[in-house]
N, C-alpha and C. Protein backbone atom coordinates (compact mmCIF):
# COMPACT_ATOMS: atom_id res chain seq x y z
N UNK A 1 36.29 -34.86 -59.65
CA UNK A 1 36.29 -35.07 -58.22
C UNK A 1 36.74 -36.49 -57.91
N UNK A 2 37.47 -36.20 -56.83
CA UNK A 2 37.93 -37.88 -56.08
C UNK A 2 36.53 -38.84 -55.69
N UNK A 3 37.01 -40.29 -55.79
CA UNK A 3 35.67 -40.98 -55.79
C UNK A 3 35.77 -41.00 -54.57
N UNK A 4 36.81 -40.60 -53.40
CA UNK A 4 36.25 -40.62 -52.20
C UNK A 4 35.22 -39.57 -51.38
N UNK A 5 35.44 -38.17 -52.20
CA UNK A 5 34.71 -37.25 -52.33
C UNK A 5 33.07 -37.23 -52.60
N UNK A 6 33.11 -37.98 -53.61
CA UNK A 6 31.75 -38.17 -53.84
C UNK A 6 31.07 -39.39 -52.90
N UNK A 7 31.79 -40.07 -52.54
CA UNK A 7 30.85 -40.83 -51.72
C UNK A 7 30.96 -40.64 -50.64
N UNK A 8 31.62 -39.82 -49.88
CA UNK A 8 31.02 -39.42 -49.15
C UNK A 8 30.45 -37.74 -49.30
N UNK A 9 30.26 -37.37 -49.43
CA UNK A 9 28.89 -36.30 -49.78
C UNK A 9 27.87 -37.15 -49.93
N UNK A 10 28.12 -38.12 -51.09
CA UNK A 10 26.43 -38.95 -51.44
C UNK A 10 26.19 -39.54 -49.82
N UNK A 11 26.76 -39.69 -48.88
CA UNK A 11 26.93 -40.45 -47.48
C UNK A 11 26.16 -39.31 -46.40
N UNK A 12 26.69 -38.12 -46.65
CA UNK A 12 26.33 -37.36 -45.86
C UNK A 12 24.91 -36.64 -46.35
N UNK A 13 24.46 -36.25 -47.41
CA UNK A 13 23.37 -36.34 -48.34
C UNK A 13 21.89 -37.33 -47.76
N UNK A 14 22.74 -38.83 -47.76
CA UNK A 14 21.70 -39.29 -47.11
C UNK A 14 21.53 -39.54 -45.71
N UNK A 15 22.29 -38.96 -44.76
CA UNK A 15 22.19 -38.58 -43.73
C UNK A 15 21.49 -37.70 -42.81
N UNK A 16 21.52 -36.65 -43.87
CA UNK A 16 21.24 -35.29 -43.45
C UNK A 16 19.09 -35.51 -43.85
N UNK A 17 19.07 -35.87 -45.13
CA UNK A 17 17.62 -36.47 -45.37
C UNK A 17 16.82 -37.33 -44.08
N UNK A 18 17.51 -38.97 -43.67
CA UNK A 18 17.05 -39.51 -42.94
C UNK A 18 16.58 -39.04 -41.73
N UNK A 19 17.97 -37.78 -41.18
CA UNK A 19 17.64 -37.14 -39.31
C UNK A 19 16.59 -36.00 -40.30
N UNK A 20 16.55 -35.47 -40.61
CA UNK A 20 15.33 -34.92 -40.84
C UNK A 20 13.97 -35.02 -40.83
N UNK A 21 13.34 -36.40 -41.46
CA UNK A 21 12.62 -36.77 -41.39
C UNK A 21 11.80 -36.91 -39.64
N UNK A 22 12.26 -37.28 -39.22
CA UNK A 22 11.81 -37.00 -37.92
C UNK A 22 11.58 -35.98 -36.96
N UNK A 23 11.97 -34.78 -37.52
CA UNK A 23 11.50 -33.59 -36.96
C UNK A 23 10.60 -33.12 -37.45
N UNK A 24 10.08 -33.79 -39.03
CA UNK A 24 9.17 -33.22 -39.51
C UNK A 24 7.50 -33.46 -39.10
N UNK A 25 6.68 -32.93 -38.01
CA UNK A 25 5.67 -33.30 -37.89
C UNK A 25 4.13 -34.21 -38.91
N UNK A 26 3.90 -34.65 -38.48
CA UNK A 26 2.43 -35.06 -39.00
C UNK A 26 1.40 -34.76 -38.56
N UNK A 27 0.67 -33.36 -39.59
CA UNK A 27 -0.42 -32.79 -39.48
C UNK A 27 -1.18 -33.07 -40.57
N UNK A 28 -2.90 -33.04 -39.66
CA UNK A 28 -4.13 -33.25 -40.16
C UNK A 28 -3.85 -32.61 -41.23
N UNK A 29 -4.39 -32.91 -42.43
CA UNK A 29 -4.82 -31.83 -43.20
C UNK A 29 -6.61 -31.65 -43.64
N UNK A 30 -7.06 -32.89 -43.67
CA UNK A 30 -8.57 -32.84 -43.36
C UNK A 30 -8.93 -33.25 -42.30
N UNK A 31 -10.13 -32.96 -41.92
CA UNK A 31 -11.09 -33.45 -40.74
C UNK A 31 -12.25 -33.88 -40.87
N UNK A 32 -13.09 -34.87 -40.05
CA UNK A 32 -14.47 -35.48 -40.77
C UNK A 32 -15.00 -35.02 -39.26
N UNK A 33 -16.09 -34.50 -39.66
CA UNK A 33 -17.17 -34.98 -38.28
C UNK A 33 -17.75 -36.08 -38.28
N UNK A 34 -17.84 -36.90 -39.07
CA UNK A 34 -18.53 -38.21 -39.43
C UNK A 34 -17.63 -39.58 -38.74
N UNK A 35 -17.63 -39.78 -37.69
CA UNK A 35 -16.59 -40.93 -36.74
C UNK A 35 -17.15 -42.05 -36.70
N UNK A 36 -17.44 -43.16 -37.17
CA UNK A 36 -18.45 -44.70 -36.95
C UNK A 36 -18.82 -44.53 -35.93
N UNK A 37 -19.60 -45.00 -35.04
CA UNK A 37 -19.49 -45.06 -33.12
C UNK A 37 -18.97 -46.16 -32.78
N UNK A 38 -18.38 -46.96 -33.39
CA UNK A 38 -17.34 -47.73 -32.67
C UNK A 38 -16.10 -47.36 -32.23
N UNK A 39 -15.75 -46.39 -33.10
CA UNK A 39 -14.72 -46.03 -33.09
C UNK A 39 -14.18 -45.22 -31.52
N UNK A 40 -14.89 -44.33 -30.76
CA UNK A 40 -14.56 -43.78 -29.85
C UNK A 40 -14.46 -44.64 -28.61
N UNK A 41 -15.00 -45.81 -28.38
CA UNK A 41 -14.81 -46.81 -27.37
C UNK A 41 -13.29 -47.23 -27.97
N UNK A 42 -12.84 -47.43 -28.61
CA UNK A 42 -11.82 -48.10 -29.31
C UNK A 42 -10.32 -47.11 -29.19
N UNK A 43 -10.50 -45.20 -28.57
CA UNK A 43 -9.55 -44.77 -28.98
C UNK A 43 -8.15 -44.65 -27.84
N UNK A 44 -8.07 -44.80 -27.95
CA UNK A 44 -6.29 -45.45 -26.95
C UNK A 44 -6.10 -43.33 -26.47
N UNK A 45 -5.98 -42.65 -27.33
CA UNK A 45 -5.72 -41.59 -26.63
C UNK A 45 -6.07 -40.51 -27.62
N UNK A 46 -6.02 -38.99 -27.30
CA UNK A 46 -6.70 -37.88 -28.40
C UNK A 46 -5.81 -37.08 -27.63
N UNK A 47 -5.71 -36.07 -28.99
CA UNK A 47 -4.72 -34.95 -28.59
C UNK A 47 -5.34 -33.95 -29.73
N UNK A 48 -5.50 -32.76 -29.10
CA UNK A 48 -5.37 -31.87 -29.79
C UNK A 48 -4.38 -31.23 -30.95
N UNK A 49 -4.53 -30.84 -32.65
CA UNK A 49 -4.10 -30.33 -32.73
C UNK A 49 -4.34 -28.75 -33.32
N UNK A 50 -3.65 -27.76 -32.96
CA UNK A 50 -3.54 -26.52 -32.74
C UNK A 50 -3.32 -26.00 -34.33
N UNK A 51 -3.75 -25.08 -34.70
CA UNK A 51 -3.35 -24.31 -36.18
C UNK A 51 -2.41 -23.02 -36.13
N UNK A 52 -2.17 -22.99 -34.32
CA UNK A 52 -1.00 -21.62 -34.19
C UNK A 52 0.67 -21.97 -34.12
N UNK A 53 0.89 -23.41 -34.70
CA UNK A 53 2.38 -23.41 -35.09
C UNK A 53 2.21 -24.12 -36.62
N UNK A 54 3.03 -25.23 -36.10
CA UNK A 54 3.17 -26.14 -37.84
C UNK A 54 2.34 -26.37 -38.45
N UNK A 55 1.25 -26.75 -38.57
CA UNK A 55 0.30 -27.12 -38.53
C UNK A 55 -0.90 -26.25 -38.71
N UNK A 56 -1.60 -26.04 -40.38
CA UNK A 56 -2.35 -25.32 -40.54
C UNK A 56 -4.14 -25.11 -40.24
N UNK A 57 -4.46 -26.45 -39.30
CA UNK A 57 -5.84 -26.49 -39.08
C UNK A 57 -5.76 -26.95 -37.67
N UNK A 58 -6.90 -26.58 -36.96
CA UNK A 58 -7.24 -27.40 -35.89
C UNK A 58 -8.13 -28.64 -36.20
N UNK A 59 -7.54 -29.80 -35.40
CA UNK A 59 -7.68 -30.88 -35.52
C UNK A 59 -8.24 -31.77 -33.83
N UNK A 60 -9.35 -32.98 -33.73
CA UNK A 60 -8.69 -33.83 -32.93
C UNK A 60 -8.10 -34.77 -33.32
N UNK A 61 -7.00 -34.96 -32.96
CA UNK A 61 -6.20 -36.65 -33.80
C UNK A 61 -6.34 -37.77 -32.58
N UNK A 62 -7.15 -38.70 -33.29
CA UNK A 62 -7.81 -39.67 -32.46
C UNK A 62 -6.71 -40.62 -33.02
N UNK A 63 -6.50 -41.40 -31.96
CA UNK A 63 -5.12 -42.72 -32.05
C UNK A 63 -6.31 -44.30 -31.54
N UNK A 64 -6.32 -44.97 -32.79
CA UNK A 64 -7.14 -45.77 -32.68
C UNK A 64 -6.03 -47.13 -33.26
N UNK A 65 -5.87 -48.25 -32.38
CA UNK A 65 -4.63 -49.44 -32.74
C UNK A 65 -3.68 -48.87 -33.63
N UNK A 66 -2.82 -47.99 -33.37
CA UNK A 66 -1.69 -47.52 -34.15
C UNK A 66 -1.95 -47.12 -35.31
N UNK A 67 -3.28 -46.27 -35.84
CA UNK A 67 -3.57 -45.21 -36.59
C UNK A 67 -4.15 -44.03 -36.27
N UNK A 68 -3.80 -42.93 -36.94
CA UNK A 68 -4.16 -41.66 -36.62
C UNK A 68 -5.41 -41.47 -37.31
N UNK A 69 -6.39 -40.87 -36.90
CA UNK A 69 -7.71 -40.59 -37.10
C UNK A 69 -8.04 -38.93 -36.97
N UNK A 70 -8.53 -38.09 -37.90
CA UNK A 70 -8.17 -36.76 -38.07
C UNK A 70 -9.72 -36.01 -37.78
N UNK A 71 -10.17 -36.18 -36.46
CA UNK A 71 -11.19 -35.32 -36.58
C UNK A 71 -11.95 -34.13 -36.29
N UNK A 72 -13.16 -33.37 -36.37
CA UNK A 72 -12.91 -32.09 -36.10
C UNK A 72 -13.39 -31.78 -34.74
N UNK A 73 -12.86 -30.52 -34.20
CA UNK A 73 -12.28 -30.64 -32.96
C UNK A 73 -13.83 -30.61 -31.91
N UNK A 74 -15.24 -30.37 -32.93
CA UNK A 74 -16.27 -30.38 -32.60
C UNK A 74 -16.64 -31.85 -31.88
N UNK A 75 -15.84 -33.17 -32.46
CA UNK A 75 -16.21 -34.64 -31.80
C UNK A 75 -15.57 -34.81 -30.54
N UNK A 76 -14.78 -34.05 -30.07
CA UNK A 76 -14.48 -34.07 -28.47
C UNK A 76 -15.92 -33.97 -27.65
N UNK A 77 -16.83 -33.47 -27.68
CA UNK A 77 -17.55 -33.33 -27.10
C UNK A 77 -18.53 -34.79 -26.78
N UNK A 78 -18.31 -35.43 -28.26
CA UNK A 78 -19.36 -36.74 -28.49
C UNK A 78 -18.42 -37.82 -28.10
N UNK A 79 -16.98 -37.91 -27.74
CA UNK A 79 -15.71 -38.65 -27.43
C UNK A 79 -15.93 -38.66 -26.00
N UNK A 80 -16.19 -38.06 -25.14
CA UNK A 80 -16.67 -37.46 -23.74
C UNK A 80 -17.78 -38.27 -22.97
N UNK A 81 -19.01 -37.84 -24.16
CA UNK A 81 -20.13 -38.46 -23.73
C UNK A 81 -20.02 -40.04 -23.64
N UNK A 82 -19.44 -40.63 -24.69
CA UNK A 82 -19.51 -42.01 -25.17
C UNK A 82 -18.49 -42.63 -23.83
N UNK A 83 -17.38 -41.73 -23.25
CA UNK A 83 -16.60 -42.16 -22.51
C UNK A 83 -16.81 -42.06 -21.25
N UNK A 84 -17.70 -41.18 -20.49
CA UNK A 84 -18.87 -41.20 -19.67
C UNK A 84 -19.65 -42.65 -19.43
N UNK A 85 -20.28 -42.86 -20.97
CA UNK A 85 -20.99 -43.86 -20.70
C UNK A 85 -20.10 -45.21 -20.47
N UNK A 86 -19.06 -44.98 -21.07
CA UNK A 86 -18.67 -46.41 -20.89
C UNK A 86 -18.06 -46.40 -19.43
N UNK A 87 -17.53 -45.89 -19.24
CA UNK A 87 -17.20 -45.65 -17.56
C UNK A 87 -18.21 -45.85 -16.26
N UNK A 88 -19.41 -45.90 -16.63
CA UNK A 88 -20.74 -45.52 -15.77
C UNK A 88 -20.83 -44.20 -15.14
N UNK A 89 -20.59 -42.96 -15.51
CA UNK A 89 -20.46 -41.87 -14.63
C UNK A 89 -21.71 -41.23 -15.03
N UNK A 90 -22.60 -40.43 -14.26
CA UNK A 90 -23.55 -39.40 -14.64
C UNK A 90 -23.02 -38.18 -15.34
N UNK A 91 -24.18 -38.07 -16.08
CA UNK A 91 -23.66 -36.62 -16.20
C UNK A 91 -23.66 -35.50 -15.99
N UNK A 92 -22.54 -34.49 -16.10
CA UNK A 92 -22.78 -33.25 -15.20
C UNK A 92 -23.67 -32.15 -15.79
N UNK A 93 -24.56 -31.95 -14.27
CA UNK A 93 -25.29 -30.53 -15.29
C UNK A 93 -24.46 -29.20 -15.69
């Protein structure tokens, strides 16, 4: 093969790798119920994730200073309360 041949394939090779990478999601694969309690005053935002597409578990992924935090979807409830309190709001019966 021509050496222009091969370099570019080896060109397009690593092309085709790099745009890939970014479609490829990042899913939980474990979950802790066990969260410090600092941690939920601290979390910038939470998102659910779902086990009915890519992604084989349900998860909450807690975003705490530009890390993902993987927990189970049972600490929304204690994420709530803590965020209640810090807010001053009562709570609802």
């Amino acid at each position: 093969m021509d050496l222009r041949v091969m370099v570019m394939l080896l060109f397009l090779c690593a092309l085709a790798i790099t745009t890939t990478e970014g479609g490829i999601p990042k899913c939980c694969v474990t979950t802790s119920m066990n969260i410090p309690t600092n941690v939920p005053r601290k979390v910038e935002r939470a998102e659910m994730q779902r086990s009915n597409g890519v992604c084989d578990i349900n998860a909450l992924v807690l975003h705490v200073k530009g890390k993902k935090l993987c927990a189970h979807p049972k600490v929304k409830r204690k994420l709530k309360r803590m965020q209640r309190k810090k807010d001053g709001k009562p709570k609802r019966n």
